[in-house]
N, C-alpha and C. Protein backbone atom coordinates (compact mmCIF):
# COMPACT_ATOMS: atom_id res chain seq x y z
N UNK A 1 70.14 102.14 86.28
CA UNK A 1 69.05 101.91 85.36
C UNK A 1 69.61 101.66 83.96
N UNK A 2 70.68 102.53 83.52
CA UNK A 2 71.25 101.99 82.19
C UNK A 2 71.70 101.11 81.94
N UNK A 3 72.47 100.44 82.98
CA UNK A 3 73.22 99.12 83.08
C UNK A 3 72.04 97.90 82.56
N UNK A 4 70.88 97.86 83.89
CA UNK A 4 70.11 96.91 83.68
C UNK A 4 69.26 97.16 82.44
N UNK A 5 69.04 98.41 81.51
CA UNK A 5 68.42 98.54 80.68
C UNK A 5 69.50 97.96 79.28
N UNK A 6 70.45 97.98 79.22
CA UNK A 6 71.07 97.47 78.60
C UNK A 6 71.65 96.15 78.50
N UNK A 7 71.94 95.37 79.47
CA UNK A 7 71.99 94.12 79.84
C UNK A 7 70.61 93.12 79.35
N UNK A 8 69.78 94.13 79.97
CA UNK A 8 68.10 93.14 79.20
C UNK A 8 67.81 93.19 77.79
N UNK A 9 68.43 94.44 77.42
CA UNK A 9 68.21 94.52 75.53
C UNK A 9 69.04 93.07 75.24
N UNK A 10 70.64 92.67 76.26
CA UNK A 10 71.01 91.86 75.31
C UNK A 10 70.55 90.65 75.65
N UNK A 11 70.29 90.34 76.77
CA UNK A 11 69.67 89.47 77.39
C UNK A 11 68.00 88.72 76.32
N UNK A 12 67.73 89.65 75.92
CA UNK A 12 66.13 89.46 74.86
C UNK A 12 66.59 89.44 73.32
N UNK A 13 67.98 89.40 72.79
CA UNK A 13 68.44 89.92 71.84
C UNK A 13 68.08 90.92 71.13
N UNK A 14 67.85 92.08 71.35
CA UNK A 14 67.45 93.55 70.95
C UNK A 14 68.58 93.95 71.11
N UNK A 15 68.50 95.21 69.85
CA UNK A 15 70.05 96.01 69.57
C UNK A 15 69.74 97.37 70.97
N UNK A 16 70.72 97.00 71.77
CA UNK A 16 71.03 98.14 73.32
C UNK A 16 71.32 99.62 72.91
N UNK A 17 70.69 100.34 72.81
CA UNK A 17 70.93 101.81 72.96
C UNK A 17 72.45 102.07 73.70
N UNK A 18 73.08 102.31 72.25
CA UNK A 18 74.97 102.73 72.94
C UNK A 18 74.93 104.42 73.29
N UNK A 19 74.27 105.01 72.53
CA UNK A 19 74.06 106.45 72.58
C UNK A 19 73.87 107.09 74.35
N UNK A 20 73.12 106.19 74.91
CA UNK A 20 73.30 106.47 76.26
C UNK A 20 74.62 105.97 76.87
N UNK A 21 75.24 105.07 76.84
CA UNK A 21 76.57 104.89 77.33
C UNK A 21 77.27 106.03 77.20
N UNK A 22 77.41 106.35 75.85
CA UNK A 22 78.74 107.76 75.24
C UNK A 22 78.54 108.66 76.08
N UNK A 23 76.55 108.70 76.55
CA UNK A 23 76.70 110.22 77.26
C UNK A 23 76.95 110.04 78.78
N UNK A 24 77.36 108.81 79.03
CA UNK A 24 77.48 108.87 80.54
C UNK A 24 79.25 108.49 80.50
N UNK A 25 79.50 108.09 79.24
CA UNK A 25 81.14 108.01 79.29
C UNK A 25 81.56 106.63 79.69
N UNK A 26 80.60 105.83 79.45
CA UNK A 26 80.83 104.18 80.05
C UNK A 26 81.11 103.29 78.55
N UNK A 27 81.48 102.23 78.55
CA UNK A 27 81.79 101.46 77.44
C UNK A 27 81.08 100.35 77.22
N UNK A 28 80.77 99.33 76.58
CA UNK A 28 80.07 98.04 76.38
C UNK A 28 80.97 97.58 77.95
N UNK A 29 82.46 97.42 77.61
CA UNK A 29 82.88 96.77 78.40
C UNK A 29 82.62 97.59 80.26
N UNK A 30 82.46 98.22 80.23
CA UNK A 30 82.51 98.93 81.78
C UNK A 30 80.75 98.72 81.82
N UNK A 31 80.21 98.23 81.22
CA UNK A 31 78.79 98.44 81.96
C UNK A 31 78.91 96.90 82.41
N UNK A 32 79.67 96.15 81.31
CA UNK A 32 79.05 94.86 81.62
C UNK A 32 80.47 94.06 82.86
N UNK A 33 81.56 94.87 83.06
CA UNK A 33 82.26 94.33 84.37
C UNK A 33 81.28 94.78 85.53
N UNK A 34 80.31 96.11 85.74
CA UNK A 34 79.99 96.52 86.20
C UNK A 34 78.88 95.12 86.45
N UNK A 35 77.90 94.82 85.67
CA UNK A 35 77.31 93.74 85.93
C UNK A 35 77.36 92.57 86.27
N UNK A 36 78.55 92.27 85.97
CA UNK A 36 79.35 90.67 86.69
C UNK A 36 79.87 91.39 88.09
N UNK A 37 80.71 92.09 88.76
CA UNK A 37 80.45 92.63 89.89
C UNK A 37 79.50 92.82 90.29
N UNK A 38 78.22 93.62 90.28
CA UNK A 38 77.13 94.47 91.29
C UNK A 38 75.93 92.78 90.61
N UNK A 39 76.06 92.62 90.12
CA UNK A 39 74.90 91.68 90.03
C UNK A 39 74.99 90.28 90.17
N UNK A 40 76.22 89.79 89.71
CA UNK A 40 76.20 88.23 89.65
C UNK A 40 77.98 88.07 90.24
N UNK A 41 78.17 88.89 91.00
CA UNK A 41 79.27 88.55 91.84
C UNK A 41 79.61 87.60 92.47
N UNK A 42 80.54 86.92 92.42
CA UNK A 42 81.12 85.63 93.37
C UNK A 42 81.17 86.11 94.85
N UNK A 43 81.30 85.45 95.92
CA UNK A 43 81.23 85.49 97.16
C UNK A 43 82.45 86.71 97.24
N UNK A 44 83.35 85.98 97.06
CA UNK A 44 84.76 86.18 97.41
C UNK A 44 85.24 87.75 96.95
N UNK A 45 84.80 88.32 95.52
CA UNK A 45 84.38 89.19 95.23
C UNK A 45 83.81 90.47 95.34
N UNK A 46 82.47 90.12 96.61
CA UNK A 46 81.63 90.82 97.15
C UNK A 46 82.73 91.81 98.33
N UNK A 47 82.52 90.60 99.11
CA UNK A 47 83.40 90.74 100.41
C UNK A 47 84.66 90.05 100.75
N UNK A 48 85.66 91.47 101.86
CA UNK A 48 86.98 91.18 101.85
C UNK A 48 86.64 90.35 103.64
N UNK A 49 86.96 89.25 103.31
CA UNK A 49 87.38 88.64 105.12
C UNK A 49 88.48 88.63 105.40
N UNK A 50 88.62 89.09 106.83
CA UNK A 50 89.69 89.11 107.06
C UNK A 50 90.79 87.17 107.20
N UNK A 51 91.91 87.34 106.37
CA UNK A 51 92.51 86.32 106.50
C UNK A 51 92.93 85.65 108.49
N UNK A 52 92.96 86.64 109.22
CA UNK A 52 93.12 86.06 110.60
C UNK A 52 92.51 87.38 111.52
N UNK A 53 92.34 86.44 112.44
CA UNK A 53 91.43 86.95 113.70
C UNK A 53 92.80 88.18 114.85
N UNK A 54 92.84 89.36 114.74
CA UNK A 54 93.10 90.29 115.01
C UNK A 54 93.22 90.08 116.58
N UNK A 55 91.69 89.80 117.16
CA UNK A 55 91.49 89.69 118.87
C UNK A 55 92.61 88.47 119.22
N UNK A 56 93.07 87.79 118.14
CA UNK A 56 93.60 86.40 118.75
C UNK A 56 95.29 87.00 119.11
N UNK A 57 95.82 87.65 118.33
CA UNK A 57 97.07 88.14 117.73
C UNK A 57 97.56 89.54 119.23
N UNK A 58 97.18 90.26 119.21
CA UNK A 58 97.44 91.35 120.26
C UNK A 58 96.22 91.59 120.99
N UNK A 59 97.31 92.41 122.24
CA UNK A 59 96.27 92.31 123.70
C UNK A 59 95.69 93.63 123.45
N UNK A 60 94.13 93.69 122.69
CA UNK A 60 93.48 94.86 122.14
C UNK A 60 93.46 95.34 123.85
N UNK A 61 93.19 94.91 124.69
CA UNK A 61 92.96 95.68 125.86
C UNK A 61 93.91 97.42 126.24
N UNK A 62 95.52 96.41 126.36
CA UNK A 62 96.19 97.58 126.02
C UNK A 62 96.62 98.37 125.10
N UNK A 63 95.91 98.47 123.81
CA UNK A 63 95.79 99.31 123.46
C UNK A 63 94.37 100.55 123.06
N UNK A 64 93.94 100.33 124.51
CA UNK A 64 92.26 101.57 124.38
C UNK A 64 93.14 102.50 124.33
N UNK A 65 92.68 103.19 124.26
CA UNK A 65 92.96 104.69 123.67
C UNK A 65 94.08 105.36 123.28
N UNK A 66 94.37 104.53 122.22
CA UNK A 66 95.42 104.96 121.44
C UNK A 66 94.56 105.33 119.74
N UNK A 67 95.26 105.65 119.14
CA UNK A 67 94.68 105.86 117.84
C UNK A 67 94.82 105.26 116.86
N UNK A 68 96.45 104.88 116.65
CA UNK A 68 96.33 104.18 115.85
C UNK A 68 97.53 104.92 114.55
N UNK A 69 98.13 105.69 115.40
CA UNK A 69 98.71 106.94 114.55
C UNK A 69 99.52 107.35 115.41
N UNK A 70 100.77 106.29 115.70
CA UNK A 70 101.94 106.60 116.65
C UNK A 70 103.07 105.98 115.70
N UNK A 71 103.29 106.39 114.50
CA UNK A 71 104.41 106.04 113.73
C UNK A 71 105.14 107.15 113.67
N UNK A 72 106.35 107.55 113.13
CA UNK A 72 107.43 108.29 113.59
C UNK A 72 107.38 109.53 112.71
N UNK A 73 107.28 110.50 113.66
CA UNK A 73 106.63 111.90 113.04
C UNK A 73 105.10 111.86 113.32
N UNK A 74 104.32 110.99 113.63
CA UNK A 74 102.87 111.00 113.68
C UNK A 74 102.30 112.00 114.91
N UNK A 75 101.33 111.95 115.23
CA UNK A 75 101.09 112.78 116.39
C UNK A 75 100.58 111.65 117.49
N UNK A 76 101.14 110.40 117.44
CA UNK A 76 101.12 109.47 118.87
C UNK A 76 100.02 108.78 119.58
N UNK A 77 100.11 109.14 120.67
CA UNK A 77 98.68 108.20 121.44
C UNK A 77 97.65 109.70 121.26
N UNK A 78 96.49 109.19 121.50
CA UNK A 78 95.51 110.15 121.30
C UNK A 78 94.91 110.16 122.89
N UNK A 79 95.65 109.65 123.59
CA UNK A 79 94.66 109.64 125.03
C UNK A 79 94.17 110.95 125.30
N UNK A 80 93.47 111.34 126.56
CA UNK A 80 92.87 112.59 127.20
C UNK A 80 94.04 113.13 128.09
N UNK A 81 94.24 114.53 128.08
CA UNK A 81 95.46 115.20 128.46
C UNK A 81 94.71 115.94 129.80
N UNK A 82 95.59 115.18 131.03
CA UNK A 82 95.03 116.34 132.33
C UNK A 82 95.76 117.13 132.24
């Protein structure tokens, strides 16, 4: 609410209440990166895609039930122990 309440003061040219920033500890500049991120963000910005297709690369099959946490010292496959 402060963000957009402040963005529209400058947006209408009205002087923006800074007194609320100080008390939330934000700056001219951190409200308004905050607003080019969360509001008028570029695609690319928003969301991370993945650069390549994972299913194409390894045989996910063999690896069900593993974890994901078999590096050295780790605690290994996570399968079910008879």
């Amino acid at each position: 609410v402060v963000m957009r309440t402040y963005m529209r003061a400058l947006q209408i040219n009205k002087e923006p209440n800074e007194a609320v920033l100080k008390e939330l500890g934000l700056t001219k500049q951190d409200v308004e990166d905050m607003y080019r991120l969360l509001a008028i963000a570029k695609y690319k910005d928003r969301f991370v895609i993945p650069t390549s297709h994972r299913e194409q690369v390894a045989d996910l099959y063999s690896e069900q039930g593993s974890c994901g946490l078999s590096f050295t010292g780790g605690p290994g496959s996570c399968m079910t122990i008879s």
